[in-house]
PDB file of N, CA and C in Angstrom:
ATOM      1  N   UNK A   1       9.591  11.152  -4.662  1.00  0.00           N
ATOM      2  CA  UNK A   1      10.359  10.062  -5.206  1.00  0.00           C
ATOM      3  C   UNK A   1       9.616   9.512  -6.403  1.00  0.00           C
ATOM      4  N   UNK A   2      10.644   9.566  -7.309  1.00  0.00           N
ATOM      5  CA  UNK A   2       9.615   8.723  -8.481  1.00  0.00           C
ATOM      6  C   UNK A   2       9.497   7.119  -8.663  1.00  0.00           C
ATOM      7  N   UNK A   3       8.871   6.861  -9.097  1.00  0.00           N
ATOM      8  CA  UNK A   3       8.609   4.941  -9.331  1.00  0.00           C
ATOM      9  C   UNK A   3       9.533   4.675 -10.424  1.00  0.00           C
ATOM     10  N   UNK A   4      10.664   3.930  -9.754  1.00  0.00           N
ATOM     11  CA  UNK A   4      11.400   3.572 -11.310  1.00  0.00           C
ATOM     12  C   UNK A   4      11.518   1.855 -10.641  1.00  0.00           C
ATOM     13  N   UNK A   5       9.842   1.408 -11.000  1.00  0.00           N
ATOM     14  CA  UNK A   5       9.554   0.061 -11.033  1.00  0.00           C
ATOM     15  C   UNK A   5      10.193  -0.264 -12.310  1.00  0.00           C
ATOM     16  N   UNK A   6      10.544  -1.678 -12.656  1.00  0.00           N
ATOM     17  CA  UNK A   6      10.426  -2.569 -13.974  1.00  0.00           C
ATOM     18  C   UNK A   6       9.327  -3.004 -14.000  1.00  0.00           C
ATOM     19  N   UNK A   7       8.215  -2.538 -13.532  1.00  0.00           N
ATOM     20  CA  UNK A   7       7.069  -3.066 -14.457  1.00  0.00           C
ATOM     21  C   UNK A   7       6.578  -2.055 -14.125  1.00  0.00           C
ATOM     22  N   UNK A   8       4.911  -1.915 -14.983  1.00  0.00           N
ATOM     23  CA  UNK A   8       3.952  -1.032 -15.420  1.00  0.00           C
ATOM     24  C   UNK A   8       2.835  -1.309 -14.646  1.00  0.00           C
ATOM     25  N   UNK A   9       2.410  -0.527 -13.831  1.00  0.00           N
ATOM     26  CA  UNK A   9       1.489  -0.436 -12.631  1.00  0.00           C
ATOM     27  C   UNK A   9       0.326   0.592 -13.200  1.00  0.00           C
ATOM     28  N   UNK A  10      -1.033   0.611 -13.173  1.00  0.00           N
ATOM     29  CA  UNK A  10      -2.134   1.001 -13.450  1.00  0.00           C
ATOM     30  C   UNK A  10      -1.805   2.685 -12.554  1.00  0.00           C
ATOM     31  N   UNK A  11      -2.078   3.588 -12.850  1.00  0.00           N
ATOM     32  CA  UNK A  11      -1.301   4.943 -12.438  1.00  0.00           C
ATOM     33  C   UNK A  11      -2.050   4.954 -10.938  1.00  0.00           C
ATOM     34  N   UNK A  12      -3.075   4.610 -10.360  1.00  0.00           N
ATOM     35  CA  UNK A  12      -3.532   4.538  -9.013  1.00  0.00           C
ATOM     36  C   UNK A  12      -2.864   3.809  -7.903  1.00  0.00           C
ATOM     37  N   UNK A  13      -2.310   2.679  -8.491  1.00  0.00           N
ATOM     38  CA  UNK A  13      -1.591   1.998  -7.956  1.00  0.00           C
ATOM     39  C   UNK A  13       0.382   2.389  -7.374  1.00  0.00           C
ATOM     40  N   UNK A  14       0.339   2.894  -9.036  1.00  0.00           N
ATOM     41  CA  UNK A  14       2.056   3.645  -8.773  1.00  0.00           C
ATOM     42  C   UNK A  14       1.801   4.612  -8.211  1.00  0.00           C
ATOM     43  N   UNK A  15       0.995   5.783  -8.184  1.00  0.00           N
ATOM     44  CA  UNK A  15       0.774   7.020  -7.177  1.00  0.00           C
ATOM     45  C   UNK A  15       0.823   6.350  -5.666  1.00  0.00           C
ATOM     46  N   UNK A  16       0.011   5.144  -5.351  1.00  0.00           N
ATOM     47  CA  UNK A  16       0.429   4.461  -4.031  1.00  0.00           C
ATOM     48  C   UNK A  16       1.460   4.080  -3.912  1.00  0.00           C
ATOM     49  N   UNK A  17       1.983   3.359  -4.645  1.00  0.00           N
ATOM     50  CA  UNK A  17       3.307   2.922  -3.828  1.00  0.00           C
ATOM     51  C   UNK A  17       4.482   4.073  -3.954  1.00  0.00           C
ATOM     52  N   UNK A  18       4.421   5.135  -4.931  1.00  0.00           N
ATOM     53  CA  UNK A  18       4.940   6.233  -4.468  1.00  0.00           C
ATOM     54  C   UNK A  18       4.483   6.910  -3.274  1.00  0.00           C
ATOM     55  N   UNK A  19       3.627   6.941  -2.892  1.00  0.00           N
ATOM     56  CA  UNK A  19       3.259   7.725  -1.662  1.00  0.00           C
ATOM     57  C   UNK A  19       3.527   7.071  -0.411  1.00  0.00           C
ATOM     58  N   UNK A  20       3.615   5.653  -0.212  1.00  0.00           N
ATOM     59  CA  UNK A  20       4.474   4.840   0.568  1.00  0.00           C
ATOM     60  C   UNK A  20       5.589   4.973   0.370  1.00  0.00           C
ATOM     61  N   UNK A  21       6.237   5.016  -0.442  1.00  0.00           N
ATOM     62  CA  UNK A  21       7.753   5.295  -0.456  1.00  0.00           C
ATOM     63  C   UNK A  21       8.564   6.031  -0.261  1.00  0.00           C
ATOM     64  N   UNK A  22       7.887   7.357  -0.221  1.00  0.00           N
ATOM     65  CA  UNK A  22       7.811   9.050  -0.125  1.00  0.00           C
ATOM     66  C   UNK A  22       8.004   9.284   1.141  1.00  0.00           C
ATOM     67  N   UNK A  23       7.271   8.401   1.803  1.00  0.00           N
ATOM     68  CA  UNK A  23       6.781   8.151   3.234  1.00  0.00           C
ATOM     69  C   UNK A  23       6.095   9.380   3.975  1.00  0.00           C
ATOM     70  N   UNK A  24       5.259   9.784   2.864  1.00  0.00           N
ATOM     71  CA  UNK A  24       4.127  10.207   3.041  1.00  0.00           C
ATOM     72  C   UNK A  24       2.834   9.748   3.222  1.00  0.00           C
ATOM     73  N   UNK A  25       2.313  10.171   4.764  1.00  0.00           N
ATOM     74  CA  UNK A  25       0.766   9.736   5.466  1.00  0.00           C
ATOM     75  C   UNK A  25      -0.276   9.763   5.082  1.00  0.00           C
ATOM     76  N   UNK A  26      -0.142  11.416   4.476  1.00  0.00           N
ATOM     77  CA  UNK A  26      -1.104  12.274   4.152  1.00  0.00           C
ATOM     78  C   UNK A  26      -2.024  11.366   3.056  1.00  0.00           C
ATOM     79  N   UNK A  27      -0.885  11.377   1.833  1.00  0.00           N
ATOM     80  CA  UNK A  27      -1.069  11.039   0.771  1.00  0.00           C
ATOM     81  C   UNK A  27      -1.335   9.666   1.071  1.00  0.00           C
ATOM     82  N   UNK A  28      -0.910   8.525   1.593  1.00  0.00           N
ATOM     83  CA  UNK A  28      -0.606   6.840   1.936  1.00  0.00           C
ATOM     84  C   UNK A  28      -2.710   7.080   2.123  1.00  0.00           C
ATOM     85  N   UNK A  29      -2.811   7.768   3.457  1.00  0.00           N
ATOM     86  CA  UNK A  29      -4.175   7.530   3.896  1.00  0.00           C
ATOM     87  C   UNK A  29      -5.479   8.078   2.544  1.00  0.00           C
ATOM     88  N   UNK A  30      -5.148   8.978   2.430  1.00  0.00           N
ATOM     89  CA  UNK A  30      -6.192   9.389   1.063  1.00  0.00           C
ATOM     90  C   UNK A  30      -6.126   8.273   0.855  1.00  0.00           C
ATOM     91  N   UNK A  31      -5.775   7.146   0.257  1.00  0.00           N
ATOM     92  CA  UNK A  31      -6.120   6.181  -0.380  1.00  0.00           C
ATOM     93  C   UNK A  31      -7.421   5.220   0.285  1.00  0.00           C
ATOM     94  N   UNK A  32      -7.929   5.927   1.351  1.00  0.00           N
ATOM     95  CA  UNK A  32      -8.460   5.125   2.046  1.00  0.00           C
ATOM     96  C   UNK A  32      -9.623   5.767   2.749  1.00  0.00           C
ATOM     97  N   UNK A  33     -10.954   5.241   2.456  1.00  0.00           N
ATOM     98  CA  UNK A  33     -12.173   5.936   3.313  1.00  0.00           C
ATOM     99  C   UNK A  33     -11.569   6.241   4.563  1.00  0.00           C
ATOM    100  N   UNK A  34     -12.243   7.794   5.108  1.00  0.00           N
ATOM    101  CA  UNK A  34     -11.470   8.195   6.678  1.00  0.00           C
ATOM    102  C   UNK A  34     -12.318   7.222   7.640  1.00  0.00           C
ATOM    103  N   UNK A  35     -13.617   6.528   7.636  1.00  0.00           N
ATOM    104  CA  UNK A  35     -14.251   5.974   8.805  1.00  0.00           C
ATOM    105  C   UNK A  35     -14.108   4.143   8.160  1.00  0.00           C
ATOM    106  N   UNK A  36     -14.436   4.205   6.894  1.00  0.00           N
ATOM    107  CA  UNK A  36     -14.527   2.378   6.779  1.00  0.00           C
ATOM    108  C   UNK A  36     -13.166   2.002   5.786  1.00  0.00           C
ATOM    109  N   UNK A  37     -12.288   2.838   5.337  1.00  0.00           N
ATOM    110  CA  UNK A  37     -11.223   1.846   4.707  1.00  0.00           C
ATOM    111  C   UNK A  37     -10.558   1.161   5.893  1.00  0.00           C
ATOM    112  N   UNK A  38      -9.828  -0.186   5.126  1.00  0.00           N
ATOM    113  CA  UNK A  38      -9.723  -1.184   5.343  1.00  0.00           C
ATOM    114  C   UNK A  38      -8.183  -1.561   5.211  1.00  0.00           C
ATOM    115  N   UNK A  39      -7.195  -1.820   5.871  1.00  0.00           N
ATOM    116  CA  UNK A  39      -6.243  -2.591   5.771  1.00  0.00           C
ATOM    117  C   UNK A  39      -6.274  -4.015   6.434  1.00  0.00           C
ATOM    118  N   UNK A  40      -6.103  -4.906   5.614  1.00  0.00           N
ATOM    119  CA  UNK A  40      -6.358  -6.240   6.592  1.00  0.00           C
ATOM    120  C   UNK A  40      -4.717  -6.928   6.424  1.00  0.00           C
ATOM    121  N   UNK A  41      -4.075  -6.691   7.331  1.00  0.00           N
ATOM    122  CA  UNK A  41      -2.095  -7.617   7.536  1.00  0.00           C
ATOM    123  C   UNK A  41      -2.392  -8.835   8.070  1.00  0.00           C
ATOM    124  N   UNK A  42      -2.846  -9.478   6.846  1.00  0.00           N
ATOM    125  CA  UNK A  42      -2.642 -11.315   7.857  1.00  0.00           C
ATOM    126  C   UNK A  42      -3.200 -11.930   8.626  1.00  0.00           C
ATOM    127  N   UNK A  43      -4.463 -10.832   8.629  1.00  0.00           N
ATOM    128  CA  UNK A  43      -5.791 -11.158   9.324  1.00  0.00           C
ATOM    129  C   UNK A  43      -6.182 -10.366  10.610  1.00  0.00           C
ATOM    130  N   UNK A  44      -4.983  -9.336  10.580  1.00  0.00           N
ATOM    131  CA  UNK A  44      -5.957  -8.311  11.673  1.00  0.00           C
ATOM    132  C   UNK A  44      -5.593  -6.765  10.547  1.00  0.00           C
ATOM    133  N   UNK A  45      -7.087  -6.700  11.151  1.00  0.00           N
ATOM    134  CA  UNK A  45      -8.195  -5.369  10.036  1.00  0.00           C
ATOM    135  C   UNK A  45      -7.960  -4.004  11.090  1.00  0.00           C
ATOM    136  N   UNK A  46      -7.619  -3.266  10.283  1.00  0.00           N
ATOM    137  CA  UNK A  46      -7.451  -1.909  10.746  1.00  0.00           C
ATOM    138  C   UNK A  46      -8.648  -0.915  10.046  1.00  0.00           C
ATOM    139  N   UNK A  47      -9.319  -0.331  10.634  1.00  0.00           N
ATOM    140  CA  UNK A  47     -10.441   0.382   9.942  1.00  0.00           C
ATOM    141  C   UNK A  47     -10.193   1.761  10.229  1.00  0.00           C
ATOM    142  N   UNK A  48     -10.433   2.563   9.317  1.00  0.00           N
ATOM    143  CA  UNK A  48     -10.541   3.979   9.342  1.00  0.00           C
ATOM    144  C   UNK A  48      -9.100   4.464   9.743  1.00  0.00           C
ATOM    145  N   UNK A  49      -9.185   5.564   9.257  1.00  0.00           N
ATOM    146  CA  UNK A  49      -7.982   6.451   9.451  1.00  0.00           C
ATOM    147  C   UNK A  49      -6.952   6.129  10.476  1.00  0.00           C
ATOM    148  N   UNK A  50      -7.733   6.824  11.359  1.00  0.00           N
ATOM    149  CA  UNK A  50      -6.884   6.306  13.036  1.00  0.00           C
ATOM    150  C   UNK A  50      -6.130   5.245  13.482  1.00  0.00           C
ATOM    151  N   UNK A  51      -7.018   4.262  13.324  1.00  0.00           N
ATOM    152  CA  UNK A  51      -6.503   2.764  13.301  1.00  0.00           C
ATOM    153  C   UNK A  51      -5.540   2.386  11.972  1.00  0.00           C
ATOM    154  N   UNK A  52      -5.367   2.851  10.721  1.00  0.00           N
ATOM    155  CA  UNK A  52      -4.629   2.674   9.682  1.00  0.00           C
ATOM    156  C   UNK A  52      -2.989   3.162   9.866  1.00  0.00           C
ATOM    157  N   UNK A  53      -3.321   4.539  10.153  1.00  0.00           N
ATOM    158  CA  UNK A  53      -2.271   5.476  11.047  1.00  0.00           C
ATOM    159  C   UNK A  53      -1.377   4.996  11.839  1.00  0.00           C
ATOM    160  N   UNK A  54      -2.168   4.247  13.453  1.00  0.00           N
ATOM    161  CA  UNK A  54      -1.479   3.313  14.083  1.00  0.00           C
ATOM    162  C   UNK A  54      -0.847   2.332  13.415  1.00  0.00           C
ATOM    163  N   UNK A  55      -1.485   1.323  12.895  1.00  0.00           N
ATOM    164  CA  UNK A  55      -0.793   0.319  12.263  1.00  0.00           C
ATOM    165  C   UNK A  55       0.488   1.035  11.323  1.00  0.00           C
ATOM    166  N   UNK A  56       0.342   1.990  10.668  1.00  0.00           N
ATOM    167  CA  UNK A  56       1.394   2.328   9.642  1.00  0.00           C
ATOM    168  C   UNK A  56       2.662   3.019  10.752  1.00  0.00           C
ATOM    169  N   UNK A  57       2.324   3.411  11.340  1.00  0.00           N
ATOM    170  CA  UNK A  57       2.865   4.314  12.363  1.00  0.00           C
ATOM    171  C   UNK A  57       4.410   2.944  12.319  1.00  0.00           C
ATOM    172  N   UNK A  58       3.864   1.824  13.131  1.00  0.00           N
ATOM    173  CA  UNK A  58       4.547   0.833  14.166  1.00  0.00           C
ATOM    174  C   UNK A  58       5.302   0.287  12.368  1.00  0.00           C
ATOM    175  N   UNK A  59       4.351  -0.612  11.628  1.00  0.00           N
ATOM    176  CA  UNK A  59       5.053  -1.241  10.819  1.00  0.00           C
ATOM    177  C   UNK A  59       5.244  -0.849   9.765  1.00  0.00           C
ATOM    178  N   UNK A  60       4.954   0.359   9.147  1.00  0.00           N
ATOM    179  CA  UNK A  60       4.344   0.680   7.220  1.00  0.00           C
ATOM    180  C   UNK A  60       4.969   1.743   7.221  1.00  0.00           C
ATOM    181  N   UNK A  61       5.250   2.889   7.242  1.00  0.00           N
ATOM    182  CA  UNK A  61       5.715   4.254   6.912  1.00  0.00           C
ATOM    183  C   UNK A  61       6.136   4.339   7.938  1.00  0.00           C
ATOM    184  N   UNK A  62       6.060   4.132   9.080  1.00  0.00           N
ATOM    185  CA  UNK A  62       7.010   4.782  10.466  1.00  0.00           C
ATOM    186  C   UNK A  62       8.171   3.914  10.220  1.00  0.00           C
ATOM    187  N   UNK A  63       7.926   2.180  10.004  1.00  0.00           N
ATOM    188  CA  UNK A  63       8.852   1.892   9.820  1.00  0.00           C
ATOM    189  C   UNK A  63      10.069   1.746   8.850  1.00  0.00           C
ATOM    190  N   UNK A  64      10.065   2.936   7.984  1.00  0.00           N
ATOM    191  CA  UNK A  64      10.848   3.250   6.990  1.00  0.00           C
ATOM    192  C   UNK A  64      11.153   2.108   5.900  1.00  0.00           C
ATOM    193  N   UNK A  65       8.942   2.107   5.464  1.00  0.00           N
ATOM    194  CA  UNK A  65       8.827   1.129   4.542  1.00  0.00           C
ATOM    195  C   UNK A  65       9.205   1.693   3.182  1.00  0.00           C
ATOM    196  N   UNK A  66       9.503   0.503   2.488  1.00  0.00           N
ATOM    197  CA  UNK A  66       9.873   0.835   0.785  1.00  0.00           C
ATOM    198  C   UNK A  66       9.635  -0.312   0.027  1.00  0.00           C
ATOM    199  N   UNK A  67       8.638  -0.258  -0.786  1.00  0.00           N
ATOM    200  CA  UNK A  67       8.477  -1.557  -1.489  1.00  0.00           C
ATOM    201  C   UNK A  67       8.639  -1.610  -3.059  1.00  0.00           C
ATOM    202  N   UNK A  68       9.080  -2.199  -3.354  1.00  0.00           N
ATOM    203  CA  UNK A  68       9.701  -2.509  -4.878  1.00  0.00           C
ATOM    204  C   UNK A  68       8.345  -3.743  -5.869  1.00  0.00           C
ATOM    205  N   UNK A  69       7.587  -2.950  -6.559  1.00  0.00           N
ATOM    206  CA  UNK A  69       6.806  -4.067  -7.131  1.00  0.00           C
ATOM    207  C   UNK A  69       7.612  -4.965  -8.172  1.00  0.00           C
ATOM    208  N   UNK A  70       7.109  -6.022  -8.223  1.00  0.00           N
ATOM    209  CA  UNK A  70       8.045  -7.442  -9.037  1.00  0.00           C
ATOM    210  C   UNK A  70       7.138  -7.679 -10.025  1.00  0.00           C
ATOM    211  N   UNK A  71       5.802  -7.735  -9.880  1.00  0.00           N
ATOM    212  CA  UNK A  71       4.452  -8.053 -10.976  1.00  0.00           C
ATOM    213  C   UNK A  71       3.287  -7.891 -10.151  1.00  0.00           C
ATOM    214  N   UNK A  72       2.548  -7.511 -11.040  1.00  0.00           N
ATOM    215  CA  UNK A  72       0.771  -7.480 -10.968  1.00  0.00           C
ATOM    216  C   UNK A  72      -0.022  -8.078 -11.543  1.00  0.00           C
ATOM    217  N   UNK A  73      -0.902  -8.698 -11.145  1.00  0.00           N
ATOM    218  CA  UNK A  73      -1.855  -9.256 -11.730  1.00  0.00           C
ATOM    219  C   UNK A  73      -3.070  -9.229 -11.016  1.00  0.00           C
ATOM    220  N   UNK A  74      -4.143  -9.393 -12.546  1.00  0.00           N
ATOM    221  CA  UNK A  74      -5.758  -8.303 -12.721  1.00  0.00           C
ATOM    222  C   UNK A  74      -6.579 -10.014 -12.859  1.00  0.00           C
ATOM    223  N   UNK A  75      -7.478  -9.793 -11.771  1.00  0.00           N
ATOM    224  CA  UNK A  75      -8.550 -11.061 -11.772  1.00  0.00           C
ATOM    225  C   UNK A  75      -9.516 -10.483 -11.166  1.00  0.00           C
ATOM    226  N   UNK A  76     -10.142 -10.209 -12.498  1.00  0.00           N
ATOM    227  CA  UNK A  76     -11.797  -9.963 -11.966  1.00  0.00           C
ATOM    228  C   UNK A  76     -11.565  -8.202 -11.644  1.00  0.00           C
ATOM    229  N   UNK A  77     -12.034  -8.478 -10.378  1.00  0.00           N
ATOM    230  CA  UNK A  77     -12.518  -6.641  -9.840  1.00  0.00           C
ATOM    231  C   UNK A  77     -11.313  -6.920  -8.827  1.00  0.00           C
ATOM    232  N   UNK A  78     -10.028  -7.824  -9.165  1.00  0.00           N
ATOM    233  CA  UNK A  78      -8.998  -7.346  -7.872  1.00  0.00           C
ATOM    234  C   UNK A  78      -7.959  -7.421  -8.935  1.00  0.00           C
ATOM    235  N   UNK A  79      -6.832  -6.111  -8.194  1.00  0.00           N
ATOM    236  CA  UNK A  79      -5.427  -6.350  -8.611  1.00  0.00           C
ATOM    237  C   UNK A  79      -4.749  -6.887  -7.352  1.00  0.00           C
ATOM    238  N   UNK A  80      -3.548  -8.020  -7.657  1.00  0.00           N
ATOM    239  CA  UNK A  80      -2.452  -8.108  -6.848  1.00  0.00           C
ATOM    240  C   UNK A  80      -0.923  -7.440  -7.348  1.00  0.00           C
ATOM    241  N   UNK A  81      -0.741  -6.897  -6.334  1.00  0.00           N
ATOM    242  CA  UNK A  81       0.878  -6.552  -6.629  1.00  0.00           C
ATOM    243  C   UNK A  81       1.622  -6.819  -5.819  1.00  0.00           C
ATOM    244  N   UNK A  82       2.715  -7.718  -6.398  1.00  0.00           N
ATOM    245  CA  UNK A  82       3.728  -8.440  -5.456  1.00  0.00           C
ATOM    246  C   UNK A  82       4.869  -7.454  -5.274  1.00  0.00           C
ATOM    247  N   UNK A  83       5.629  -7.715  -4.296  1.00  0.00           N
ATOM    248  CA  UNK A  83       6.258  -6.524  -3.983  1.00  0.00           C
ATOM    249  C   UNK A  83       7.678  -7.142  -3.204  1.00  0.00           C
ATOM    250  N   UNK A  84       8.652  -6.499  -3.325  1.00  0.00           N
ATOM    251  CA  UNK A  84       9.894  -6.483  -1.937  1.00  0.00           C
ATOM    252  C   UNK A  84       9.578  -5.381  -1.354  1.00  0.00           C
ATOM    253  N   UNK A  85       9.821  -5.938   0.051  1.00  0.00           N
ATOM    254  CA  UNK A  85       9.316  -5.233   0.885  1.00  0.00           C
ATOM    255  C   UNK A  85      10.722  -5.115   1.991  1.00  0.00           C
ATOM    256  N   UNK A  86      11.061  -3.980   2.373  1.00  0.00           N
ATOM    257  CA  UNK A  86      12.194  -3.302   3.103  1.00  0.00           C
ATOM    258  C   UNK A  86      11.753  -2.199   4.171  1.00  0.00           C
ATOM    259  N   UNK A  87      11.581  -2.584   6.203  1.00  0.00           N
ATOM    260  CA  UNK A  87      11.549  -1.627   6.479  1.00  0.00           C
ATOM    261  C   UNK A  87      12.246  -2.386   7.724  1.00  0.00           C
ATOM    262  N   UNK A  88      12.117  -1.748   8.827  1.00  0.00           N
ATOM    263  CA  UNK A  88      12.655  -1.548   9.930  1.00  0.00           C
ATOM    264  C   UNK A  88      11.551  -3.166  10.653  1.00  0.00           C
ATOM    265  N   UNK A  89      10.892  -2.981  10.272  1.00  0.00           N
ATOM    266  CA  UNK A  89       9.876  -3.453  11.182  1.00  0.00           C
ATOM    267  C   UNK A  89       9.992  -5.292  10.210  1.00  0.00           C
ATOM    268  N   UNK A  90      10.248  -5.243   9.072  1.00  0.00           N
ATOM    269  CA  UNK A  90       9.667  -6.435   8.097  1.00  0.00           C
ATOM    270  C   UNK A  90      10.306  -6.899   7.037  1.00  0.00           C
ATOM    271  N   UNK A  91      11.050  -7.008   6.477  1.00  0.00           N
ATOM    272  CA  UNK A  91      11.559  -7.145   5.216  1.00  0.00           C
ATOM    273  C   UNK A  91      11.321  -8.515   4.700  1.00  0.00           C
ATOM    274  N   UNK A  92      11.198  -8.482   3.118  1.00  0.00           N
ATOM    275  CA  UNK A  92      10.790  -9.406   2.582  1.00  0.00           C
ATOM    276  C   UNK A  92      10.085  -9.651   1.851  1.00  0.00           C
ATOM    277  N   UNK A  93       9.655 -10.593   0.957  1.00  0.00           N
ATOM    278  CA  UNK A  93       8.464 -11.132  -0.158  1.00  0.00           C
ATOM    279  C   UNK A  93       7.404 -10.612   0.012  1.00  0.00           C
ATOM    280  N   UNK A  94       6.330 -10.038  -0.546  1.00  0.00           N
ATOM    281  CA  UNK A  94       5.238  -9.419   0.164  1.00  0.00           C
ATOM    282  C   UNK A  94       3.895  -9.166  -1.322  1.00  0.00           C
ATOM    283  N   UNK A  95       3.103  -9.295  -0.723  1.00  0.00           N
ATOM    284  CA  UNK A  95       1.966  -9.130  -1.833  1.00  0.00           C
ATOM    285  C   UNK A  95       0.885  -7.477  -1.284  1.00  0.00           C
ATOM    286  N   UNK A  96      -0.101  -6.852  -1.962  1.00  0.00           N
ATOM    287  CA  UNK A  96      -0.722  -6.222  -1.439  1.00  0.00           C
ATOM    288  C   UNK A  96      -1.934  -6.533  -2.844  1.00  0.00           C
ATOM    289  N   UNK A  97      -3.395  -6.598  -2.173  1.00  0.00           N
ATOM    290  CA  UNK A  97      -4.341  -6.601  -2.588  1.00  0.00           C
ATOM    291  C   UNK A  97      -5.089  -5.223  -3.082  1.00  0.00           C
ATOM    292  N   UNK A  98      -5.569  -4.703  -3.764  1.00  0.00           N
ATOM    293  CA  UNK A  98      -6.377  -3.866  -4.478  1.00  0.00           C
ATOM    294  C   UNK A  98      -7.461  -4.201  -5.367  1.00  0.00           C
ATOM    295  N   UNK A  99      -8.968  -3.256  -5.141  1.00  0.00           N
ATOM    296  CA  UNK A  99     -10.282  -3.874  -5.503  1.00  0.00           C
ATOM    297  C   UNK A  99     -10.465  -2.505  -6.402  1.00  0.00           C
ATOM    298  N   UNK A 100     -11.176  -3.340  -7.758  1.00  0.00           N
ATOM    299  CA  UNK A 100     -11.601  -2.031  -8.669  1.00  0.00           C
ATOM    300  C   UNK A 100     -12.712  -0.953  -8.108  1.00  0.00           C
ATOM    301  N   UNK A 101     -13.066  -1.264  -7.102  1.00  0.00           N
ATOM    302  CA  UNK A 101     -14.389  -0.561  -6.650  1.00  0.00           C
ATOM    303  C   UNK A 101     -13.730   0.459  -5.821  1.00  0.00           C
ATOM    304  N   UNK A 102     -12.069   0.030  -5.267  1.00  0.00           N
ATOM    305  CA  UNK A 102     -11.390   1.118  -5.115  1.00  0.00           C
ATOM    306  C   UNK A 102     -11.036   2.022  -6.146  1.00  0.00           C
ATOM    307  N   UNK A 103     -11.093   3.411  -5.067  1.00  0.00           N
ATOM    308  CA  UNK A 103     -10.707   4.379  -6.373  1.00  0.00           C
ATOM    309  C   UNK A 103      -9.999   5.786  -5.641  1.00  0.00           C
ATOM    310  N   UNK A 104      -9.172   5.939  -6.146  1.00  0.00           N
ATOM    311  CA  UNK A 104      -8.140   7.219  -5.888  1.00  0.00           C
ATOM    312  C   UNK A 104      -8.598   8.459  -6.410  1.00  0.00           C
ATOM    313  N   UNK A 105      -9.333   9.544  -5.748  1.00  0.00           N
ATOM    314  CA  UNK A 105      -9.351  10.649  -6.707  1.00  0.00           C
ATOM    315  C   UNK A 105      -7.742  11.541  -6.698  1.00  0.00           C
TER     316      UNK A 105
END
């Protein structure tokens, strides 16, 4: 699926939310150390693969997520990208955090 956002997303970022949207795992998890990346939803932290998996499983890609970015914005060593957010599990207003020290090969 291609990104036909109205706005202009840093290409690491649009490769993610294409790969969420795709609703592809494979690709969703690469984004993420297999033992210490980090998803934190609202204050409970999912670490490493396994645990990321689960969580995506129930609410994120199992639940036939799709998110639409609205704007981004760059402070410091973080991006935010605000997003609509559409799945089974959640719909609605939604933000996601990203750190420059992250990095996508």
């Amino acid at each position: 699926m291609s990104n036909s956002n109205p706005i202009n997303l840093p290409k690491a970022l649009e490769d993610f939310v294409n790969a969420v949207n795709d609703g592809d795992d494979k690709r969703f998890l690469s984004f993420f150390d297999k033992e210490e990346g980090v998803i934190n939803d609202w204050g409970r932290k999912f670490v490493g693969h396994e645990s990321i998996q689960t969580w995506s499983d129930k609410e994120f890609i199992g639940a036939k997520g799709k998110m639409t970015p609205t704007r981004v914005e760059k402070n410091g060593d973080e991006y935010r990208v605000f997003a609509d957010w559409k799945s089974n599990f959640y719909s609605g207003a939604s933000f996601v955090y990203f750190h420059d020290r992250w990095r996508h090969n």
